[in-house]
Protein backbone atom coordinates (compact mmCIF):
# COMPACT_ATOMS: atom_id res chain seq x y z
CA UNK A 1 -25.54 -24.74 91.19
CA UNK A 2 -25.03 -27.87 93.43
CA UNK A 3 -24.10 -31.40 93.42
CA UNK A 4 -27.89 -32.32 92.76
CA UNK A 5 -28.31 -30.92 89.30
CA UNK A 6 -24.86 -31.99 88.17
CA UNK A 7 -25.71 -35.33 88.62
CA UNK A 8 -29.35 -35.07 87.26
CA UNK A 9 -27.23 -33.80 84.31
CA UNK A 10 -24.87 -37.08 84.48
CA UNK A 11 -28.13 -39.16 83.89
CA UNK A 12 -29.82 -37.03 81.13
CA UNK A 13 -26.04 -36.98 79.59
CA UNK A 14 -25.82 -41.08 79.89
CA UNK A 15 -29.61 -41.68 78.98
CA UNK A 16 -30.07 -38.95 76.22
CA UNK A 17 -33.74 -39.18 77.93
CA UNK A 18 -35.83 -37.16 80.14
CA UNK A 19 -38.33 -39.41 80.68
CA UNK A 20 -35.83 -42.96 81.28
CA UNK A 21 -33.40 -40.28 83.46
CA UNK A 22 -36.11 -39.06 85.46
CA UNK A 23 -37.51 -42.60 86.53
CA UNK A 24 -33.79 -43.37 87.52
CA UNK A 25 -33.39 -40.22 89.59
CA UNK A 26 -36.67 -40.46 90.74
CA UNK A 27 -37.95 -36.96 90.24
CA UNK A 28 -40.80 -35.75 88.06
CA UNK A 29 -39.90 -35.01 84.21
CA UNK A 30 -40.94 -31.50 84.71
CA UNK A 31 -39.05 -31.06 87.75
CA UNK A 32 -35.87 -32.31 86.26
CA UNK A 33 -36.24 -30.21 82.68
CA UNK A 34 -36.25 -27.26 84.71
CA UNK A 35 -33.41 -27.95 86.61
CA UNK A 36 -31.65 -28.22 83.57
CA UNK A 37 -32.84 -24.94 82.26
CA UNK A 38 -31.80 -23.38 85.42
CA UNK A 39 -28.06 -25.04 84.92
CA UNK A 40 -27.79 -24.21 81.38
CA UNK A 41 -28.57 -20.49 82.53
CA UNK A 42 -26.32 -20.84 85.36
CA UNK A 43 -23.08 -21.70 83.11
CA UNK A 44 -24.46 -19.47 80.33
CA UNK A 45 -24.42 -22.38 77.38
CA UNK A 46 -26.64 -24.93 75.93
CA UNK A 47 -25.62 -28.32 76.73
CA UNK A 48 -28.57 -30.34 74.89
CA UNK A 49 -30.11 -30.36 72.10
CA UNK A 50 -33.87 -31.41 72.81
CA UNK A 51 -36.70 -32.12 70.21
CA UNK A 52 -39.52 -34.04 70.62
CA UNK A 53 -37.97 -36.96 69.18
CA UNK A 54 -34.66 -37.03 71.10
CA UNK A 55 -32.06 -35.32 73.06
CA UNK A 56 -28.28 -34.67 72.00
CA UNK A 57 -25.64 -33.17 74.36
CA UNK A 58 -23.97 -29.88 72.80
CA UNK A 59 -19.76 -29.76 72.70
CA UNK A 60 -20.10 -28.01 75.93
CA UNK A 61 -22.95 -30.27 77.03
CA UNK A 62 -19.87 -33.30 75.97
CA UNK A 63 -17.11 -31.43 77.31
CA UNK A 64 -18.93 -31.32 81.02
CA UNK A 65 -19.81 -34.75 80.68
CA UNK A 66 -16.19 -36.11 80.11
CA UNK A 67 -14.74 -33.80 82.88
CA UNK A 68 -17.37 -34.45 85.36
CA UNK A 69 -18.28 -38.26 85.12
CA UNK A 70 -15.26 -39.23 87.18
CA UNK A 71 -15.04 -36.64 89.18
CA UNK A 72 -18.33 -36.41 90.48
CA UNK A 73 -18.04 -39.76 91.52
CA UNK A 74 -15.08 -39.29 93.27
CA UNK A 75 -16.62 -36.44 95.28
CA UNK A 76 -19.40 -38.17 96.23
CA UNK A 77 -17.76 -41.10 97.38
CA UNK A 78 -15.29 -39.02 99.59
CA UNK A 79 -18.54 -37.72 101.31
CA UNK A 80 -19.95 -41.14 101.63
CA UNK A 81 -16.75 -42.35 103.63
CA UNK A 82 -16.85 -39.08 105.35
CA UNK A 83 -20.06 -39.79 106.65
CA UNK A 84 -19.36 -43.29 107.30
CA UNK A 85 -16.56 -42.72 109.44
CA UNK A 86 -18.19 -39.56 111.15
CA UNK A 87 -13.98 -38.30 110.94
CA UNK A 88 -11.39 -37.88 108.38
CA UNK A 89 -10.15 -40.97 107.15
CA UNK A 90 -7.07 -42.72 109.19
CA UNK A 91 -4.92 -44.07 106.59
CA UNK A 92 -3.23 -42.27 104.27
CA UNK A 93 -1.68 -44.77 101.29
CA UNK A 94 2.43 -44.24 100.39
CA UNK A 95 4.12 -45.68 96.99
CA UNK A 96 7.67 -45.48 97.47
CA UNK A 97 11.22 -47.15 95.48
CA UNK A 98 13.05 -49.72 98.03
CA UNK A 99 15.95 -47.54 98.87
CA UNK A 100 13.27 -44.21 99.89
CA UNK A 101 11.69 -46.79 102.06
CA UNK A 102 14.61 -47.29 103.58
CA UNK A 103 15.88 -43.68 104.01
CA UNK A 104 12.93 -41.50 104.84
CA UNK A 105 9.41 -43.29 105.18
CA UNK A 106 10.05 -44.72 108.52
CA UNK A 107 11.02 -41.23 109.36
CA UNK A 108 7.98 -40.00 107.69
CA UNK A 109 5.74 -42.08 109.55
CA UNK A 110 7.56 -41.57 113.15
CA UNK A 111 6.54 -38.34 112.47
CA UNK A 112 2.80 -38.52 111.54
CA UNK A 113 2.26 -40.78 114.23
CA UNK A 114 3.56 -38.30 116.39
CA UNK A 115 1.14 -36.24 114.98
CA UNK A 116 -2.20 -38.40 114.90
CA UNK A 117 -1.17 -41.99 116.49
CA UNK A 118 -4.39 -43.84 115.28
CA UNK A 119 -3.52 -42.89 111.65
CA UNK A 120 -2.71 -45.98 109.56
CA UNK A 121 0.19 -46.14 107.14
CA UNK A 122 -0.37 -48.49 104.31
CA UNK A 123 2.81 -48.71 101.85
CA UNK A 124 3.74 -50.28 98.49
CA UNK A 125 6.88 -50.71 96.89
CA UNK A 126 6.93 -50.38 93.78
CA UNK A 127 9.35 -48.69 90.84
CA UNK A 128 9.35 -45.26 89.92
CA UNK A 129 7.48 -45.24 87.03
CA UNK A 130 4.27 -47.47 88.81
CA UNK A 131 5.01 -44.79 92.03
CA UNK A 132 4.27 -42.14 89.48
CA UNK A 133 0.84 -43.97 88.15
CA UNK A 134 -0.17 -44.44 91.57
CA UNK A 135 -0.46 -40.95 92.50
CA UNK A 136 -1.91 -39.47 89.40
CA UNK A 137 -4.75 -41.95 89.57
CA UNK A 138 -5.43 -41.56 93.21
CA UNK A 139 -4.36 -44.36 94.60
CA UNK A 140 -2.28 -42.95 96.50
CA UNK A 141 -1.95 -39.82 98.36
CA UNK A 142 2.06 -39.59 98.51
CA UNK A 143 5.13 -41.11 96.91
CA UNK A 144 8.82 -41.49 96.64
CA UNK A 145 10.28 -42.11 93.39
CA UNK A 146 14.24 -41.32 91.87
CA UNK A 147 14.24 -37.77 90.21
CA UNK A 148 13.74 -37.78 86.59
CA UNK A 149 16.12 -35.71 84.42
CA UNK A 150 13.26 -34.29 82.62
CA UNK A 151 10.49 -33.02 85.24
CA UNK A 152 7.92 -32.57 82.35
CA UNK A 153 6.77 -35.82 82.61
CA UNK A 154 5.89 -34.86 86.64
CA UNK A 155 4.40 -31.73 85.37
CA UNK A 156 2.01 -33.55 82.60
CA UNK A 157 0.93 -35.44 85.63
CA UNK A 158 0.06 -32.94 87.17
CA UNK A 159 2.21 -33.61 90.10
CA UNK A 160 4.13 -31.83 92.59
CA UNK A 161 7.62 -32.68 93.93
CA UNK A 162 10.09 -32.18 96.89
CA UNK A 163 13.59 -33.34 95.76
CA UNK A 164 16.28 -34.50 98.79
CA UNK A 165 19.98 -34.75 99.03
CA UNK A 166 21.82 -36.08 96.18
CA UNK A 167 23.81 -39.18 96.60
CA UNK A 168 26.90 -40.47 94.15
CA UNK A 169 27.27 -43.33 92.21
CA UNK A 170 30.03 -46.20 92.38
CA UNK A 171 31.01 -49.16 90.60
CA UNK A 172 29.92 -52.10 91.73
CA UNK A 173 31.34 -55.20 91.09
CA UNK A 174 31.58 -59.10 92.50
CA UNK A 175 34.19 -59.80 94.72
CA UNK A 176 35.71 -62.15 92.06
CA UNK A 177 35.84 -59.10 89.76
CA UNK A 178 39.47 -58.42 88.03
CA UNK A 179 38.32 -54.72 89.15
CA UNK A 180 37.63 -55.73 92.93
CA UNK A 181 40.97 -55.12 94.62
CA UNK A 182 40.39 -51.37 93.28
CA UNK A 183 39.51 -48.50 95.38
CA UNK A 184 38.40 -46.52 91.92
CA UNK A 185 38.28 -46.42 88.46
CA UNK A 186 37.69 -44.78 85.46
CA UNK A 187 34.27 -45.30 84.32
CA UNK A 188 35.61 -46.41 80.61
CA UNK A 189 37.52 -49.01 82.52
CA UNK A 190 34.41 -51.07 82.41
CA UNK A 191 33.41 -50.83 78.72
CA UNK A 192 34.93 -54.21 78.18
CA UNK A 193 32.79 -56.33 80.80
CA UNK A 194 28.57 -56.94 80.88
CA UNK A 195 26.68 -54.62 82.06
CA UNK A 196 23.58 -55.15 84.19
CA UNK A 197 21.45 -51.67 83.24
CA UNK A 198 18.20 -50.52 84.62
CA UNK A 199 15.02 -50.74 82.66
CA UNK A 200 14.24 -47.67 80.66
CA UNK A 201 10.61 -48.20 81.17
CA UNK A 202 9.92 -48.68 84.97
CA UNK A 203 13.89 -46.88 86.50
CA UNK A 204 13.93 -44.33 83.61
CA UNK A 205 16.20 -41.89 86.03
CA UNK A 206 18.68 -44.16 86.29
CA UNK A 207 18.73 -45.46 82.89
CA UNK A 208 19.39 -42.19 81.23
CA UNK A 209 21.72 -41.02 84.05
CA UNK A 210 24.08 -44.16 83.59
CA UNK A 211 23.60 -43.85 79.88
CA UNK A 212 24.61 -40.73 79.64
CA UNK A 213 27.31 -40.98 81.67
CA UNK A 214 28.61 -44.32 79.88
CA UNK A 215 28.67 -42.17 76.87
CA UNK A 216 30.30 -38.88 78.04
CA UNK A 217 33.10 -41.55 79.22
CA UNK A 218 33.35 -42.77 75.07
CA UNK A 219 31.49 -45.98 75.24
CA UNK A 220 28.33 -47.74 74.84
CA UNK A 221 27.28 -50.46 77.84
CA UNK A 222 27.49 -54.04 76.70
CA UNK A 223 24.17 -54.88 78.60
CA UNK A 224 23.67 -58.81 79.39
CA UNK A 225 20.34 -57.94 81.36
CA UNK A 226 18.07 -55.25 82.07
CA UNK A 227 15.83 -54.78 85.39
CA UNK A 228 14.24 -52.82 87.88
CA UNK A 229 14.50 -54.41 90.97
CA UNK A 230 17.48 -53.45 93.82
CA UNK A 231 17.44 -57.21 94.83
CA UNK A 232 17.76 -59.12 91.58
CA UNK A 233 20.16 -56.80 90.16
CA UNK A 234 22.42 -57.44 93.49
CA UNK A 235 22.37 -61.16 93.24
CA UNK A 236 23.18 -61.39 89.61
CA UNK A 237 26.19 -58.70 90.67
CA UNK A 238 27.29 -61.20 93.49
CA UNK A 239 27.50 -63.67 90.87
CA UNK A 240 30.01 -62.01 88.53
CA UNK A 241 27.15 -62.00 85.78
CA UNK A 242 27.98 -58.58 85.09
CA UNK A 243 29.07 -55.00 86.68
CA UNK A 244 26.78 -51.90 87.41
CA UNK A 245 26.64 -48.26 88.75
CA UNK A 246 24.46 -47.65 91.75
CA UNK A 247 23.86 -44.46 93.67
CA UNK A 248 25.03 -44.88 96.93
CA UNK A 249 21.96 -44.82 98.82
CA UNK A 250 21.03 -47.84 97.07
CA UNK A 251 24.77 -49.49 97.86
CA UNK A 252 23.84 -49.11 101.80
CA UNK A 253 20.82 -51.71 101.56
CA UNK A 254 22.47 -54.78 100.06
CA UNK A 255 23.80 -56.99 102.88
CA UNK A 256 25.90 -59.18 99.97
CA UNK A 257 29.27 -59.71 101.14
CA UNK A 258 30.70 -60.86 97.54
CA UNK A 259 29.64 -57.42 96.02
CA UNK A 260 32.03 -54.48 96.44
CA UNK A 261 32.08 -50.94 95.17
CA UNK A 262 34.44 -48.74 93.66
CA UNK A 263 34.59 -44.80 93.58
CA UNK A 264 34.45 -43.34 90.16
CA UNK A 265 37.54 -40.85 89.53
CA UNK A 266 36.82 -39.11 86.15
CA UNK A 267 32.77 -38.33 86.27
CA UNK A 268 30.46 -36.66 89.64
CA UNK A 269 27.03 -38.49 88.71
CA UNK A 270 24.09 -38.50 91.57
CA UNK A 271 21.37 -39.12 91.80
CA UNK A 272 17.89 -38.34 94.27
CA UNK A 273 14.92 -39.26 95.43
CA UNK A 274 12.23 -37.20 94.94
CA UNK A 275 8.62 -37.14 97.27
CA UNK A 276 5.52 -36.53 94.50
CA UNK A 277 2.16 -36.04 95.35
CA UNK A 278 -1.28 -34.66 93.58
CA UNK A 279 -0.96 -30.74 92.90
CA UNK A 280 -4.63 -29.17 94.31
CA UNK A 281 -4.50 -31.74 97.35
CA UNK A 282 -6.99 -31.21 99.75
CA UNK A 283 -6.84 -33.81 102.16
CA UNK A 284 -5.76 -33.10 105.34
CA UNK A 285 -4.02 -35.81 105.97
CA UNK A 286 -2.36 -35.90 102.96
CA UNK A 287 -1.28 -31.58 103.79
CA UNK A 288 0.10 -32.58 107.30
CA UNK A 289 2.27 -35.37 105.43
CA UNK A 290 3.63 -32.83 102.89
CA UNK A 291 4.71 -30.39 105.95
CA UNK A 292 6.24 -33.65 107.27
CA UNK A 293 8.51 -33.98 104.18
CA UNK A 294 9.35 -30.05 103.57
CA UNK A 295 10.89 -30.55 107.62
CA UNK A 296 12.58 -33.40 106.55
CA UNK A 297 13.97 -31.89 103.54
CA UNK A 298 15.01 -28.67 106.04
CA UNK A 299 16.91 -31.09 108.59
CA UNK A 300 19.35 -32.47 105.30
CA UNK A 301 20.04 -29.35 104.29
């Protein structure tokens, strides 16, 4: 069995005809029926139907079809660049959240440059959940997201993950905030004001952490406005549109100086970030970079 005859199975499986598949593959009809036969013996099943009137692909002959139409593509397009290149390829693509690219990609790519100085780094930021998309379909190799409460969803992706140090939330307020002058609070002592939450779609981690932890304290969030981004969330803060909780991590990259942050007395919430990538990975590049992060995650501990 080889690449060859899977794809001279692609075209008979997309055609449903000898004769049309083997003008497009350019082999003879004969040729090309017994390659199939020889496949069909090879995985011990039928996967067409043939009369003299038409072909029809077996469930097994459907089955292989669906699995390999992408994937054989994939393969064959790795070899092409391969080829191309006449090396492995020199950029290896990161999706990360804002405050991970602050904390450990520059220390991540120190290190792999270190390692291979012509390699290319190309990086997107982006919010967890589009982080998480990114790598399952390939597009990119690694990348840092906040750690979910529930890992099944990494697991149904079929992703791996490395999870760092956990950092502590805080209040954080406008500097025109009745609660500013504080150095902590109770977390029910901001039931009465607007909240500014995290979308449940794109931050899921930190919606359900601050949820839950709103709720454990006796009260629901009155939430003015949702979002995902660091930035916007910050300026409507400065403004006194509303209050939030923030992990820490996240506190140290806003440079607003009428936003402030209080230490919560009565609840220990925290929060990660967590590096994902592809389980099966086979790129090299992509194996040095996960070594990269397991030294990294050695170093914190």
């Amino acid at each position: 069995m080889n690449l060859l005859s899977l794809r001279y199975f692609l075209e008979i499986a997309r055609t449903l005809n000898f004769t049309e598949a083997s003008k497009n593959l350019h082999i003879s009809q004969p040729a090309l029926s017994q390659q199939m036969k020889l496949l069909e013996k090879q995985l011990g099943m039928k996967l067409f139907y043939r009369t003299t009137r038409k072909v029809e692909l077996t469930e097994e002959g459907r089955f292989l079809y669906d699995e390999l139409a992408s994937s054989l593509a994939f393969i064959e397009n790795t070899i092409f660049s391969m080829m191309k290149a006449k090396t492995l390829p020199r950029a290896i693509k990161i999706a990360t959240v804002p405050s991970a690219a602050s904390l450990y990609v520059p220390k991540v790519i120190q290190q792999l440059h270190e390692h291979q100085p012509d390699l290319e780094v190309q990086m997107k930021e982006t919010t967890s959940f589009h982080v998480i998309e990114s790598v399952h379909n390939k597009e990119c190799h690694v990348g840092f997201i906040r750690t979910p409460q529930n890992l099944a969803q990494l697991k149904s992706k079929e992703l791996h993950y490395l999870e760092f140090r956990r950092f502590p939330f805080q209040a954080v307020v406008s500097t025109s905030h009745p609660l500013a002058n504080r150095k902590s609070i109770k977390l029910n002592e901001l039931k009465d004001f607007p909240f500014l939450h995290y979308d449940s779609a794109h931050s899921p981690a930190l919606f359900h952490l601050v949820n839950e932890a709103c709720q454990k304290a006796g009260f629901t969030p009155q939430v003015i406005c949702t979002g995902s981004e660091l930035l916007t969330i910050s300026y409507l803060v400065s403004a006194n549109i509303g209050v939030t909780l923030m992990p820490t991590d996240m506190i140290s990259l806003i440079q607003f100086s009428k936003i402030c942050s209080l230490d919560i007395q009565d609840q220990q919430i925290e929060s990660s970030i967590s590096a994902v990538w592809l389980k099966n990975t086979i790129r090299l590049n992509t194996k040095h970079l996960i070594k990269v992060l397991h030294e990294l995650k050695r170093l914190e501990e």
